[in-house]
C-alpha atoms as a PDB file:
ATOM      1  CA  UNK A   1       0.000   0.000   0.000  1.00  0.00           C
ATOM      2  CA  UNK A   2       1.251   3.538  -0.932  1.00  0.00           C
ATOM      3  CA  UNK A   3       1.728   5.850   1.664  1.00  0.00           C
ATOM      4  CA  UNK A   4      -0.373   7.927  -0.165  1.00  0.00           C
ATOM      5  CA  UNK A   5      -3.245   5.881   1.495  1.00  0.00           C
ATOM      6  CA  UNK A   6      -1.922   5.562   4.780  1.00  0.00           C
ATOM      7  CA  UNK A   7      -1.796   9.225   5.085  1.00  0.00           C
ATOM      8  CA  UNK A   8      -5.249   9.538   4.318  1.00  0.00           C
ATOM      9  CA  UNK A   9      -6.049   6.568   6.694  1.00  0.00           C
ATOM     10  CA  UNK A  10      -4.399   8.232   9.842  1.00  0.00           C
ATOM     11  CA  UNK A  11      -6.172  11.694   8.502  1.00  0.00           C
ATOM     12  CA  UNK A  12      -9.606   9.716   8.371  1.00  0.00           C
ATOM     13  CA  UNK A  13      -8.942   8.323  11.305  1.00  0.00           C
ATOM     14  CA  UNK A  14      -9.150   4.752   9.623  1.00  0.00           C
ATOM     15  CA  UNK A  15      -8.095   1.333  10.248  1.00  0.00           C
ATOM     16  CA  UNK A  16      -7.845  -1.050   7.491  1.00  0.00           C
ATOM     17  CA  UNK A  17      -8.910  -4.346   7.655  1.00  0.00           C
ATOM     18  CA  UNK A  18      -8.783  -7.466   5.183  1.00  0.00           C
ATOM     19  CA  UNK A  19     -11.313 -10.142   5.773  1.00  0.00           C
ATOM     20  CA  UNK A  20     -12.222 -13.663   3.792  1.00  0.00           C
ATOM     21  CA  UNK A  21     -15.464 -13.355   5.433  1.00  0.00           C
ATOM     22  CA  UNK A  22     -17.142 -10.843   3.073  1.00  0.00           C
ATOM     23  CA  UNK A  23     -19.329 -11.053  -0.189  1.00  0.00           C
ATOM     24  CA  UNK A  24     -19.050  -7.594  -1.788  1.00  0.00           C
ATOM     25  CA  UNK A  25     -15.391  -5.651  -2.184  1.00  0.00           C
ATOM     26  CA  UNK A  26     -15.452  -3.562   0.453  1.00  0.00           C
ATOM     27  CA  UNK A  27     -17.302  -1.233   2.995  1.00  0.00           C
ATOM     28  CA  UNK A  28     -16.589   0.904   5.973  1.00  0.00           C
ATOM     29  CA  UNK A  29     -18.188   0.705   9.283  1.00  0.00           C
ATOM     30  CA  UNK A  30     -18.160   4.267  11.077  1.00  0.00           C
ATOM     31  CA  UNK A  31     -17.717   4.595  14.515  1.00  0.00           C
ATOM     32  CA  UNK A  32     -17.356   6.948  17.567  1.00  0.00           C
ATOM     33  CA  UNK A  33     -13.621   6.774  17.698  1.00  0.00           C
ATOM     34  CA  UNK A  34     -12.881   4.773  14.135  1.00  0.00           C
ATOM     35  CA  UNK A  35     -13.852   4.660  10.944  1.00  0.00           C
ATOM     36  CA  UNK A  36     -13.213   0.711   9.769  1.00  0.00           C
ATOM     37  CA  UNK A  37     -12.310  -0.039   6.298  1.00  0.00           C
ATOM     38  CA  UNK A  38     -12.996  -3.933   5.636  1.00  0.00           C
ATOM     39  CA  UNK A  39     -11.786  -5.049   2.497  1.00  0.00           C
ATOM     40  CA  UNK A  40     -12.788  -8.271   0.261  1.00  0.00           C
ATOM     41  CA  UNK A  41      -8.662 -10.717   0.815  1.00  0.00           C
ATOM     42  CA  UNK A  42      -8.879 -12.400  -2.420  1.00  0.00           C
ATOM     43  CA  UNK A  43      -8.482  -9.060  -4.565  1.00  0.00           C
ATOM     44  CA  UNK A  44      -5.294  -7.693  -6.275  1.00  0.00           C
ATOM     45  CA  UNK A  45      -3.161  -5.390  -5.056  1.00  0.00           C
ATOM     46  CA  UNK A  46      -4.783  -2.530  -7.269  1.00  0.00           C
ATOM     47  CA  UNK A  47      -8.724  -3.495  -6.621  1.00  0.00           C
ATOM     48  CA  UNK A  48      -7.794  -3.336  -2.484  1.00  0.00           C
ATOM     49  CA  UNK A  49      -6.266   0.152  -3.354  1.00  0.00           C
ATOM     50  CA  UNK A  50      -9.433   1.484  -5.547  1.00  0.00           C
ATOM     51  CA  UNK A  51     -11.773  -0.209  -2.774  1.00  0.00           C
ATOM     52  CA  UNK A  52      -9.595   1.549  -0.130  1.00  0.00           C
ATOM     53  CA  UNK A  53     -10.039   5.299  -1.732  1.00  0.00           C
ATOM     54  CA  UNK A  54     -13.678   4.795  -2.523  1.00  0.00           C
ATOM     55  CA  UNK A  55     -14.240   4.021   0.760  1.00  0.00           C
ATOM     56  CA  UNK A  56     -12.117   6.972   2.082  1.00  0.00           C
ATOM     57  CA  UNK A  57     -14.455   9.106  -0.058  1.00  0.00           C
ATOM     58  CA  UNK A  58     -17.141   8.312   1.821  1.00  0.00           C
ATOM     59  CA  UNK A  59     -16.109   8.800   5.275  1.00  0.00           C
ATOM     60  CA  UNK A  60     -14.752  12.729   3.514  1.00  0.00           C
ATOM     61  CA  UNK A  61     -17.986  13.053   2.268  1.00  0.00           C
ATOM     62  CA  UNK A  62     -21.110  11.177   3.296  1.00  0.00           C
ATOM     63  CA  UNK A  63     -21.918  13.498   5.889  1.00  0.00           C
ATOM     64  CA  UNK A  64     -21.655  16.144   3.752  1.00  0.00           C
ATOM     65  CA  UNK A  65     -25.111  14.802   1.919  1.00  0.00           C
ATOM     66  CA  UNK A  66     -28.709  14.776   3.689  1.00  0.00           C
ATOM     67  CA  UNK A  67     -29.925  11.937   3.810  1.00  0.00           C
ATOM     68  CA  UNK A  68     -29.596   8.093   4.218  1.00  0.00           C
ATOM     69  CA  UNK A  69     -27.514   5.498   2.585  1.00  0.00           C
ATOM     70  CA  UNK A  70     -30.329   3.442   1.989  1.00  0.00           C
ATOM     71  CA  UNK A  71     -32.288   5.815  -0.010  1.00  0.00           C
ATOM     72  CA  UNK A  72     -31.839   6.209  -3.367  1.00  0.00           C
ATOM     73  CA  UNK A  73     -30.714   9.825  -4.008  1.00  0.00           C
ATOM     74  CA  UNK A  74     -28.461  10.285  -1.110  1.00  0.00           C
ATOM     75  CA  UNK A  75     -27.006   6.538  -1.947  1.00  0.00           C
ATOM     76  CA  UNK A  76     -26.495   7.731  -5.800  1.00  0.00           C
ATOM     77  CA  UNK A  77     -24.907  11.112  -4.342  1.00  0.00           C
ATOM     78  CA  UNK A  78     -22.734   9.055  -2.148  1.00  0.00           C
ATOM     79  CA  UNK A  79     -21.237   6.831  -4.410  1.00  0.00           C
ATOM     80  CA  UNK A  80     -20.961   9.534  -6.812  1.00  0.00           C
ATOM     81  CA  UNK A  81     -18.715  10.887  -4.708  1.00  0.00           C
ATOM     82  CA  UNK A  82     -16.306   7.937  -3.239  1.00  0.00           C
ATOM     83  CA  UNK A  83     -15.747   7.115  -6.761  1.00  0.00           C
ATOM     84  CA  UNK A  84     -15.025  10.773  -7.823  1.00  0.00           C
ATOM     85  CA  UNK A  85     -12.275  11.049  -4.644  1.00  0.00           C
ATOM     86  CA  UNK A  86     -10.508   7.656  -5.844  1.00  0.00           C
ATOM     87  CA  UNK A  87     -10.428   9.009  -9.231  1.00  0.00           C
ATOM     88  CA  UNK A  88      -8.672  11.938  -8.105  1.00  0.00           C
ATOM     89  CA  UNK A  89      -6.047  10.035  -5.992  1.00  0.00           C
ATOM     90  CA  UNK A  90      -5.566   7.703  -8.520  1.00  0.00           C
ATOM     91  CA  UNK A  91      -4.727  10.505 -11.129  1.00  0.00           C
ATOM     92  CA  UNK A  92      -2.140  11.681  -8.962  1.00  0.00           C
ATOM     93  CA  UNK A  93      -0.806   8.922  -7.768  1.00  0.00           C
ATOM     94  CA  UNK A  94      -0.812   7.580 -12.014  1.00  0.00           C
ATOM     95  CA  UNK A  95       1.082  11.053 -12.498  1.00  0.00           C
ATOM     96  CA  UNK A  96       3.744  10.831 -10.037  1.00  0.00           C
ATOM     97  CA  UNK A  97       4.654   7.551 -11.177  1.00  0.00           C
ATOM     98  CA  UNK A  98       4.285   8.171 -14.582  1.00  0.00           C
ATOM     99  CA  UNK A  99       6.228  11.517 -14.551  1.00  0.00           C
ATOM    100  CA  UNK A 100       3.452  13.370 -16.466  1.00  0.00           C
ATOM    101  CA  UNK A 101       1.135  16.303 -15.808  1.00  0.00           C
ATOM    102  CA  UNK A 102      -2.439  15.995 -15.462  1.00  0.00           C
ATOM    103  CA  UNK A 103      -3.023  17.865 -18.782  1.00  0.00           C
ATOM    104  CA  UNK A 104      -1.450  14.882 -20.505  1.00  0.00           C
ATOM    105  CA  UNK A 105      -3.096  11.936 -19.544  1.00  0.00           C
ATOM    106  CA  UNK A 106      -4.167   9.570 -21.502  1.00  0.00           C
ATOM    107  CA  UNK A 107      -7.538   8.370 -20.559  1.00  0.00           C
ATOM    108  CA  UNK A 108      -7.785   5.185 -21.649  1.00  0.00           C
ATOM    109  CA  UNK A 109      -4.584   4.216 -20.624  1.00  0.00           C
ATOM    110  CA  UNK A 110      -5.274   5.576 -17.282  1.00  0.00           C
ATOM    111  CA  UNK A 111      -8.055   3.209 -16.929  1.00  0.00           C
ATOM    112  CA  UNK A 112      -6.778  -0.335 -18.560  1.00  0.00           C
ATOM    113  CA  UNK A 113      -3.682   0.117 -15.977  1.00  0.00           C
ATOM    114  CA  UNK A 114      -6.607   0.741 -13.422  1.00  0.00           C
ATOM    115  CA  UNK A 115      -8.511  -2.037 -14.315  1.00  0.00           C
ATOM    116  CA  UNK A 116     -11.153   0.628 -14.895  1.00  0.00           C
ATOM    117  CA  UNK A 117     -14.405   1.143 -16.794  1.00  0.00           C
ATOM    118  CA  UNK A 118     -14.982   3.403 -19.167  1.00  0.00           C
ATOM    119  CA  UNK A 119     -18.002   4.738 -17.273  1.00  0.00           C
ATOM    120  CA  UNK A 120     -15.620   6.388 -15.102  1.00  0.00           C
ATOM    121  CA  UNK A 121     -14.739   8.634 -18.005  1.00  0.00           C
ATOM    122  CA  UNK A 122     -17.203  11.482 -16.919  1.00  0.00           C
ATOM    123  CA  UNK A 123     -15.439  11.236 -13.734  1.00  0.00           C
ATOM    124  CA  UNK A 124     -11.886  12.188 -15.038  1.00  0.00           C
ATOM    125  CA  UNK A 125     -13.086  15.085 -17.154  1.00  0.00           C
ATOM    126  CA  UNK A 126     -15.293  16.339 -14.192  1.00  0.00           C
ATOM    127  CA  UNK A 127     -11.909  16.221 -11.894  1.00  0.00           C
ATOM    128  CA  UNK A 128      -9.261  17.011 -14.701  1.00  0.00           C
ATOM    129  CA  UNK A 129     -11.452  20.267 -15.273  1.00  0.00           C
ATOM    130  CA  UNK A 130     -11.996  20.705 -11.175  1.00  0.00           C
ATOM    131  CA  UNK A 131      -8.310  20.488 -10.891  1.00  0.00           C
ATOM    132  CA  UNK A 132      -7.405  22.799 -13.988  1.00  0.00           C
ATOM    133  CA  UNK A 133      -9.494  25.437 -12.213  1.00  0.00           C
ATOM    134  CA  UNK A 134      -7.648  25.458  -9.008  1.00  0.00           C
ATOM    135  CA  UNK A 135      -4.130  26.375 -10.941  1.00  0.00           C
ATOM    136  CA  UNK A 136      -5.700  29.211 -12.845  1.00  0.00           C
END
């Protein structure tokens, strides 16, 4: 694990924890003086590390949203936004390895090495442009 991630897991206040016991990839169980990460054993390295982010994303931003996770709007809202902050780690974690800026990424190529849908496409324009904005 980068320590890229374990930065934002002591800044979350997260512990990370890898389990055989679960169905889905991951999830995180908030509580008073933790936030737990559980993550799904059997994936590869990069899956634990795109489950890990999204999952960070929600414990920076779920509380940010009114309503529950259960209901449909706040749950779309939600998710919307885990995946958009492990996008945006990714990038820069993709760019500092990769020695490039973010104006020259290559999309696709971004999200083969990722493993990545293309439905995550929206997502990288969204924070390219979010990100452009901030160093003009």
């Amino acid at each position: 694990m980068n320590s890229r991630i374990n930065g934002f897991l002591k800044k979350y206040n997260a512990v990370l924890e890898i389990s055989d016991e679960i169905e889905n990839d991951g999830f995180c169980v908030e509580m008073p003086d933790v936030n737990v990460i559980i993550v799904r054993s059997d994936l590869d390295a990069n899956h634990i590390e795109q489950v890990i982010l999204h999952e960070l994303g929600h414990v920076a931003n779920d509380n940010d949203i009114v309503g529950k996770y259960k209901d449909y709007v706040p749950r779309s809202k939600m998710e919307y936004k885990a995946n958009y902050y492990m996008i945006e780690h990714l990038l820069d974690t993709w760019c500092d390895v990769n020695n490039i800026e973010l104006s020259d990424i290559n999309y696709v190529a971004f999200l083969e090495a990722n493993g990545l849908s293309l439905n995550f496409m929206p997502i990288i324009e969204k924070v390219l442009y979010m990100k452009n904005r901030q160093t003009h």
